[in-house]
Protein backbone atom coordinates (compact mmCIF):
# COMPACT_ATOMS: atom_id res chain seq x y z
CA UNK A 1 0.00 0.00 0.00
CA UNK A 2 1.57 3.51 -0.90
CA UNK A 3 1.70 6.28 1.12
CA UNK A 4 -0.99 8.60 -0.77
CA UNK A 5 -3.60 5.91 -0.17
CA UNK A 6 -3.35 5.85 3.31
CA UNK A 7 -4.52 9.37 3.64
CA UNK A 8 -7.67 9.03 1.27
CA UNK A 9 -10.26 9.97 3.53
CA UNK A 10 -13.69 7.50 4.04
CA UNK A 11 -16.66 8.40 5.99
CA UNK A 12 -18.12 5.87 8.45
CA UNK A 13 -21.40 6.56 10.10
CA UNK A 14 -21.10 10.83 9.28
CA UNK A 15 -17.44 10.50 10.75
CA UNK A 16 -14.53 11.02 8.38
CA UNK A 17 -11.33 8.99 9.26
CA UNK A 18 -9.05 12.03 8.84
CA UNK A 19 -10.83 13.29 12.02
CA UNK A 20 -10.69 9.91 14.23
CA UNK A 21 -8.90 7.05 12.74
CA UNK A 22 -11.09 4.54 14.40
CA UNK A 23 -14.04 5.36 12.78
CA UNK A 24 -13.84 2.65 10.54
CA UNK A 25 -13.66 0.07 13.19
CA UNK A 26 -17.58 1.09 14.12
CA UNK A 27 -16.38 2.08 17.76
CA UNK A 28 -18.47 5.68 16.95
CA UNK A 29 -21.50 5.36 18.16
CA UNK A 30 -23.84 2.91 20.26
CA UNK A 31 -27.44 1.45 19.90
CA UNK A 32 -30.19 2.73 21.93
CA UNK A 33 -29.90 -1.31 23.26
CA UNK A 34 -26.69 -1.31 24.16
CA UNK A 35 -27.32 1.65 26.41
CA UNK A 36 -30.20 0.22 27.87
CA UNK A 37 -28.89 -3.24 28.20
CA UNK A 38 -25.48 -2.28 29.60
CA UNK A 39 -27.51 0.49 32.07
CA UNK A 40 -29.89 -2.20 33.51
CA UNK A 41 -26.67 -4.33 34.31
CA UNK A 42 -25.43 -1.40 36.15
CA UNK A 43 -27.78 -0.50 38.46
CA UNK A 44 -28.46 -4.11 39.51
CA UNK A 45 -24.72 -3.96 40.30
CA UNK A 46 -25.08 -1.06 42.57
CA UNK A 47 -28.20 -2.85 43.66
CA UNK A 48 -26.13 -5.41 44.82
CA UNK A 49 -23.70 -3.75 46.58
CA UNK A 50 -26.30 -2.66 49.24
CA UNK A 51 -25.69 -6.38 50.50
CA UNK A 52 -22.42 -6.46 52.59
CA UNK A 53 -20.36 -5.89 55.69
CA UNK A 54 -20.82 -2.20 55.83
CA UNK A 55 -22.24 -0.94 59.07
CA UNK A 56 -22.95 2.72 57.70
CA UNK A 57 -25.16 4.85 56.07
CA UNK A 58 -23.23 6.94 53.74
CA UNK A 59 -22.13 3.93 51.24
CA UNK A 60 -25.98 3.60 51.06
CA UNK A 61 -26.81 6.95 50.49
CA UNK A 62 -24.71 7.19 47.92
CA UNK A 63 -25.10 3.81 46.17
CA UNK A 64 -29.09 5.27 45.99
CA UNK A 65 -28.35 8.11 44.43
CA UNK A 66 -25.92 7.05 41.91
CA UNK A 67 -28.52 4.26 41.24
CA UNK A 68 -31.27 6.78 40.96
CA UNK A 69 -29.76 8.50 38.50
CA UNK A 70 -28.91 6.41 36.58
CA UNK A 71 -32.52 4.40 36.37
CA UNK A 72 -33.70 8.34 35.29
CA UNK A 73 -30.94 8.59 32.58
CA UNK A 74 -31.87 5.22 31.22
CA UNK A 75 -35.72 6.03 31.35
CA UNK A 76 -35.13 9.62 29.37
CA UNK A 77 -33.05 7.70 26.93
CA UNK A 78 -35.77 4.90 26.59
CA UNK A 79 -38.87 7.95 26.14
CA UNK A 80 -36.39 9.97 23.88
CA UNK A 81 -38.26 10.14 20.24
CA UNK A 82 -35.90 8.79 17.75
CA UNK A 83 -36.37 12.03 14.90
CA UNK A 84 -36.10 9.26 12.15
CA UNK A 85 -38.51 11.32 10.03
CA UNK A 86 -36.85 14.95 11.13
CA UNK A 87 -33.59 13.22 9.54
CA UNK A 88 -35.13 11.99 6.64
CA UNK A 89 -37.59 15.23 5.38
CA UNK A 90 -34.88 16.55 3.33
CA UNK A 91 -33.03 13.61 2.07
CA UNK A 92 -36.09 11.22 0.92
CA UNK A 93 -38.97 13.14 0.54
CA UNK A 94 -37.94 14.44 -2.99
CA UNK A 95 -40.94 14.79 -5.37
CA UNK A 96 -41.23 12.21 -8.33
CA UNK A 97 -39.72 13.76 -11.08
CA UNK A 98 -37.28 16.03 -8.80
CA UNK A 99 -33.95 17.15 -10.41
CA UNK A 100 -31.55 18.65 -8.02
CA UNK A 101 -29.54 21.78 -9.23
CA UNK A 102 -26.24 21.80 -10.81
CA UNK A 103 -24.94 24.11 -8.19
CA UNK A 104 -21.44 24.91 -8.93
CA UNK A 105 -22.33 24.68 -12.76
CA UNK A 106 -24.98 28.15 -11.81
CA UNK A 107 -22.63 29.30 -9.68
CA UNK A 108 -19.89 29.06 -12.18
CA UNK A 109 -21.52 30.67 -15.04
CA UNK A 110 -23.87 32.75 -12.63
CA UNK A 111 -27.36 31.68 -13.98
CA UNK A 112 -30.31 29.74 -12.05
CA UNK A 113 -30.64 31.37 -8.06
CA UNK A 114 -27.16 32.92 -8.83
CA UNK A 115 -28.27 35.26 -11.66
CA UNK A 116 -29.55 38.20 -9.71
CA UNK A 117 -26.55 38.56 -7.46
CA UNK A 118 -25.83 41.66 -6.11
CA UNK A 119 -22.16 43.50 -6.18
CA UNK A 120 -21.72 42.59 -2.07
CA UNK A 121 -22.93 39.08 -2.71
CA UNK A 122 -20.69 38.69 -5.27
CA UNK A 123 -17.96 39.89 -3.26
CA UNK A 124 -19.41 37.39 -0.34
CA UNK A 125 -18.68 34.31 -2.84
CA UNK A 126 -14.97 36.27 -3.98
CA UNK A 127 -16.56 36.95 -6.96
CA UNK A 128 -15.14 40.78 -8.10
CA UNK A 129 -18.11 42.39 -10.15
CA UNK A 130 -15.96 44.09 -12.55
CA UNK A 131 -14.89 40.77 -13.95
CA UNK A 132 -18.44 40.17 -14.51
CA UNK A 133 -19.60 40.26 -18.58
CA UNK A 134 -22.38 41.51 -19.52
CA UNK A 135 -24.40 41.71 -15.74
CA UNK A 136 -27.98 41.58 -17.62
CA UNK A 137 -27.51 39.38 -20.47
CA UNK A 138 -25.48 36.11 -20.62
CA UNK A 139 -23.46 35.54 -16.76
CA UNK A 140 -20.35 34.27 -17.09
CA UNK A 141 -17.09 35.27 -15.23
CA UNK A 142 -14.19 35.67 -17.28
CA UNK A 143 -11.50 33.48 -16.85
């Protein structure tokens, strides 16, 4: 394997492997099970632990709380709503016969949304409007 393929970037899951290496590996990110199943197994743990030698009330105390808090955690993150339709309105609800823009092609030659572009919004995409040919008729930016 070469050197220059090493740093071609892949995306895993939304996370690119220039930014953590180990995305690849599928450590980013846990099921709403997992969570839940490793949780439960927790707090009977700390249930458990109420069952020894100890003669005070503070190990209690706190083995309650840190139990209660838990259980709420775990019941939030059971009620959450999952948003699988908030995530999908823009990617999947297309109409039938939906084309989606050639945006750098309009942007390029300054035609579609792009062709009524004032000076400072030119300037905002470091476009300078003197290069600009003929601002009414055809848009195109001069090489």
């Amino acid at each position: 394997m070469s050197g220059s393929d090493h740093n071609v970037p892949q995306v895993h899951n939304g996370v690119s492997t220039l930014d953590e290496p180990s995305a690849a590996w599928g450590w980013h990110g846990l099921s709403r099970q997992a969570i839940q199943i490793s949780g439960w197994i927790s707090v009977a743990f700390l249930l458990a632990y109420h069952f020894g030698n100890h003669h005070g009330h503070v190990e209690t105390i706190w083995l309650f709380a840190i139990t209660a808090l838990i259980v709420v955690g775990l019941l939030l993150n059971l009620f959450q709503p999952k948003l699988n339709q908030v995530r999908t309105v823009t990617a999947r609800n297309k109409p039938i016969d939906h084309v989606e823009p050639d945006w750098a092609h309009d942007q390029h030659t300054l035609s579609g949304v792009y062709a009524d572009l004032t000076d400072s919004q030119l300037r905002s995409l470091n476009i300078d409007p003197a290069t600009v040919r003929g601002r009414s008729g055809n848009h195109a930016i001069d090489a």
